[in-house]
C-alpha atoms as a PDB file:
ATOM      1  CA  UNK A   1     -63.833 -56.404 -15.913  1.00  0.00           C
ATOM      2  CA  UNK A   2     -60.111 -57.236 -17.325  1.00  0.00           C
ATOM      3  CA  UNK A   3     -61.987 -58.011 -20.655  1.00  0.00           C
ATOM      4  CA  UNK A   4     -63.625 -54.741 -20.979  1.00  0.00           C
ATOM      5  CA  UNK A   5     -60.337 -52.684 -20.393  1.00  0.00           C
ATOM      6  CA  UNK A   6     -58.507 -54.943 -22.795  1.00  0.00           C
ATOM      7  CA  UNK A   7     -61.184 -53.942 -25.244  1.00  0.00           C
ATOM      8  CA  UNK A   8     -60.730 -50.241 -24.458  1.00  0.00           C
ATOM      9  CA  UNK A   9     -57.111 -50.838 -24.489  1.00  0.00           C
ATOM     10  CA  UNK A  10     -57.365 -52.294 -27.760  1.00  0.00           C
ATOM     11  CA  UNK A  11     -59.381 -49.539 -28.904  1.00  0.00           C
ATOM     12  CA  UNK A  12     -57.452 -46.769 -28.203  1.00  0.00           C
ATOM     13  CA  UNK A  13     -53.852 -48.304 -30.122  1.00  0.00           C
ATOM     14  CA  UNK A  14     -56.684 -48.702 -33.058  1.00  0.00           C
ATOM     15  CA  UNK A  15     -56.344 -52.500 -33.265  1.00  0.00           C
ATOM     16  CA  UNK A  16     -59.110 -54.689 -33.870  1.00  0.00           C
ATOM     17  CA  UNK A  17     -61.224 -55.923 -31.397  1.00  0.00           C
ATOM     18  CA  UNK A  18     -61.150 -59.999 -31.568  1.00  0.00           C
ATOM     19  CA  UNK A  19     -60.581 -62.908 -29.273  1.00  0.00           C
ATOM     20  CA  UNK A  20     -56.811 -63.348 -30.116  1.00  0.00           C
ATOM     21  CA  UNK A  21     -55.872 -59.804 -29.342  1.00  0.00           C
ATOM     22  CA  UNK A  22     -57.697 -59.526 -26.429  1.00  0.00           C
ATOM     23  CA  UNK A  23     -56.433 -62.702 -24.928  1.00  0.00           C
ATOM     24  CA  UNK A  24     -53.149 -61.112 -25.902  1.00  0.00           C
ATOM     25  CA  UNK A  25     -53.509 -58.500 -23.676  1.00  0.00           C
ATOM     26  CA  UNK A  26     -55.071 -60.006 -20.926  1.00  0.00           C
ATOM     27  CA  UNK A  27     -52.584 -62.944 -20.818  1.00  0.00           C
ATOM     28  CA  UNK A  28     -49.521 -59.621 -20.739  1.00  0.00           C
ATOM     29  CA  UNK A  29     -51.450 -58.306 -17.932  1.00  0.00           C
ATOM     30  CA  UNK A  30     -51.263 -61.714 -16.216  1.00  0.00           C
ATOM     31  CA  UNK A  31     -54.669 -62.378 -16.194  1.00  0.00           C
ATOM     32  CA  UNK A  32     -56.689 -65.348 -16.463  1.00  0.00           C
ATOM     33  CA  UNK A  33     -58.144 -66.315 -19.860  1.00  0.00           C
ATOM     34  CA  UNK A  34     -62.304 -67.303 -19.683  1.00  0.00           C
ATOM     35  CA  UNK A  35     -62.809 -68.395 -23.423  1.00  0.00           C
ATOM     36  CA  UNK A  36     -66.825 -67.987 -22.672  1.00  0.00           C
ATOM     37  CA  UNK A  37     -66.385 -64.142 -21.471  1.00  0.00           C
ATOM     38  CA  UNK A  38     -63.938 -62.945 -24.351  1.00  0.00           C
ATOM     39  CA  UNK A  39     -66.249 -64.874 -27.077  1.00  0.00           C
ATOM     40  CA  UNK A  40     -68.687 -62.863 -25.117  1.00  0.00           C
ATOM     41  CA  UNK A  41     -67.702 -59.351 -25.211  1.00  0.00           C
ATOM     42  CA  UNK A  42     -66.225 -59.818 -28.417  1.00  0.00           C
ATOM     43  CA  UNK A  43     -69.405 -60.957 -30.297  1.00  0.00           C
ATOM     44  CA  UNK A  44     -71.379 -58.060 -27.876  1.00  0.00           C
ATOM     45  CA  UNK A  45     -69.313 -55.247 -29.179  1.00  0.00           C
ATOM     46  CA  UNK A  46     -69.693 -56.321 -33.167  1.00  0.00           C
ATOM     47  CA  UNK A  47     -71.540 -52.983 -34.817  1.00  0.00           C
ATOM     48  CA  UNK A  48     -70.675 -50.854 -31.382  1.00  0.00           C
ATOM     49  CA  UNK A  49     -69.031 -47.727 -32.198  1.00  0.00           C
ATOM     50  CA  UNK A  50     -66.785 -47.725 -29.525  1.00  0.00           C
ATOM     51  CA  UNK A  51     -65.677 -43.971 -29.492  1.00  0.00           C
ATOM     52  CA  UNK A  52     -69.449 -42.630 -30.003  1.00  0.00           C
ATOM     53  CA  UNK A  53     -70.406 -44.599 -26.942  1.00  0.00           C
ATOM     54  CA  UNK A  54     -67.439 -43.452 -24.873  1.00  0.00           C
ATOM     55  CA  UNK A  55     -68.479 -39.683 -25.798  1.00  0.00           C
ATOM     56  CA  UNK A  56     -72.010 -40.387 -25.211  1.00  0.00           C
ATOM     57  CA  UNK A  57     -70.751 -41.287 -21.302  1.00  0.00           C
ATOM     58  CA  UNK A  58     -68.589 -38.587 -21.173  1.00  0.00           C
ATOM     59  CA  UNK A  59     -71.738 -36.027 -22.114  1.00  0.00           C
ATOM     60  CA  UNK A  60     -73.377 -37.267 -19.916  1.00  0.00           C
ATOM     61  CA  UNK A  61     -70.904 -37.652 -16.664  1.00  0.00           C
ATOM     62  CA  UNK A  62     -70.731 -33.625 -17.473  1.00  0.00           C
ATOM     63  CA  UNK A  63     -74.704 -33.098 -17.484  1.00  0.00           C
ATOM     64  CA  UNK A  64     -74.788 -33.746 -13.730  1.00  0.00           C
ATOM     65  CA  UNK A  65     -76.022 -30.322 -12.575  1.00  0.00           C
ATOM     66  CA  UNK A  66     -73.666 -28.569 -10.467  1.00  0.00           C
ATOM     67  CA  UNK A  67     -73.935 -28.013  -6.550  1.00  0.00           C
ATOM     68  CA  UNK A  68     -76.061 -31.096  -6.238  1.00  0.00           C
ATOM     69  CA  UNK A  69     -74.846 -33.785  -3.594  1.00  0.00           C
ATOM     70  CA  UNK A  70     -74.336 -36.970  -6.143  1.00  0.00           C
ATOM     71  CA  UNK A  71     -76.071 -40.352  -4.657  1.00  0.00           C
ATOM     72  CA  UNK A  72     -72.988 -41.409  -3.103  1.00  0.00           C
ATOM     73  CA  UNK A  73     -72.862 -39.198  -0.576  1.00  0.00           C
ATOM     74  CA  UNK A  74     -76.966 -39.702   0.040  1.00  0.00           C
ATOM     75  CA  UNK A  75     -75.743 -43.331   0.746  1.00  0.00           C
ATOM     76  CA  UNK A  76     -73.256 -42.405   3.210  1.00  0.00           C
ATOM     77  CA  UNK A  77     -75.261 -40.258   5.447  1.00  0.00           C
ATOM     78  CA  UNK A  78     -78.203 -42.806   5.007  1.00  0.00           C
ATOM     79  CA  UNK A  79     -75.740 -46.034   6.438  1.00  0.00           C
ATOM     80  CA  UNK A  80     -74.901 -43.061   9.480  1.00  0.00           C
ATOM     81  CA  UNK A  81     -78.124 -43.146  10.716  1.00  0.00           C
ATOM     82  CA  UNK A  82     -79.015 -46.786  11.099  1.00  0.00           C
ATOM     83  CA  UNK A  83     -75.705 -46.969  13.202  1.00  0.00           C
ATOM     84  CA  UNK A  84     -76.905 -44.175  15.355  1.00  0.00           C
ATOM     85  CA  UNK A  85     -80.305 -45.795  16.225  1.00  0.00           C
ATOM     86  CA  UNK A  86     -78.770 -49.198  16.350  1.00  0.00           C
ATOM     87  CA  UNK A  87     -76.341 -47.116  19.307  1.00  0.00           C
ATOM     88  CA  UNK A  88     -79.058 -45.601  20.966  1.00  0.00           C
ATOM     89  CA  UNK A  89     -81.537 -48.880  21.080  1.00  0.00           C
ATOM     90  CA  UNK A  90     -78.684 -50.382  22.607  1.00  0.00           C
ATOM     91  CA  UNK A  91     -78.148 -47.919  25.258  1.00  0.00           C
ATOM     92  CA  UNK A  92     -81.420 -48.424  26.204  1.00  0.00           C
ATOM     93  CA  UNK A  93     -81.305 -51.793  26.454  1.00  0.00           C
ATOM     94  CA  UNK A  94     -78.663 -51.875  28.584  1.00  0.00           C
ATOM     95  CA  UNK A  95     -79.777 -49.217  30.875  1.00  0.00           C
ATOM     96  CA  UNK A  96     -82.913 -51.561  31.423  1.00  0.00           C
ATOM     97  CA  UNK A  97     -80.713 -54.295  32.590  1.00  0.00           C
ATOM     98  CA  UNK A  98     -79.092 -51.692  35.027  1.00  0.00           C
ATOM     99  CA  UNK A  99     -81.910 -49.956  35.867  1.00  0.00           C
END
């Protein structure tokens, strides 16, 4: 993930986008340099307008329509009520060992 921020990084101070720089930066952030992932990313992103794709996500993170619970909070309640039932089978069980 430290690679795609560098590239972001590198982005938005308009300098170029190749391995050297972006070792650069993630060697100043103290991070580890993978040869295989920068070569990666770097060859990925050849022909990628950066800043179209970036307002493309930002169009769309603002489509969402409003008053509608987002998935993350579906999730949430969904986990709740396994732990409930998990409670309650429980309770049973141990009110057949008590009887």
């Amino acid at each position: 993930m430290e690679y795609i921020y560098g590239a972001l990084l590198l982005h938005k101070l308009g300098k170029e986008i190749n391995p050297e720089n972006l070792k650069g930066v993630v060697a100043a952030a103290g991070g580890e340099i993978d040869e295989s992932k920068i070569k990666s990313l770097v060859a990925s992103l050849k022909g990628v307008d950066i800043a179209k794709e970036l307002e493309n996500a930002s169009l769309v993170a603002t489509m969402a329509p409003k008053g509608v619970p987002s998935d993350e909070g579906k999730e949430k309640k969904a986990e709740a009520k396994p732990k409930e039932e998990k409670k309650e089978a429980a309770a049973e069980g141990l009110s057949a060992l008590f009887g």
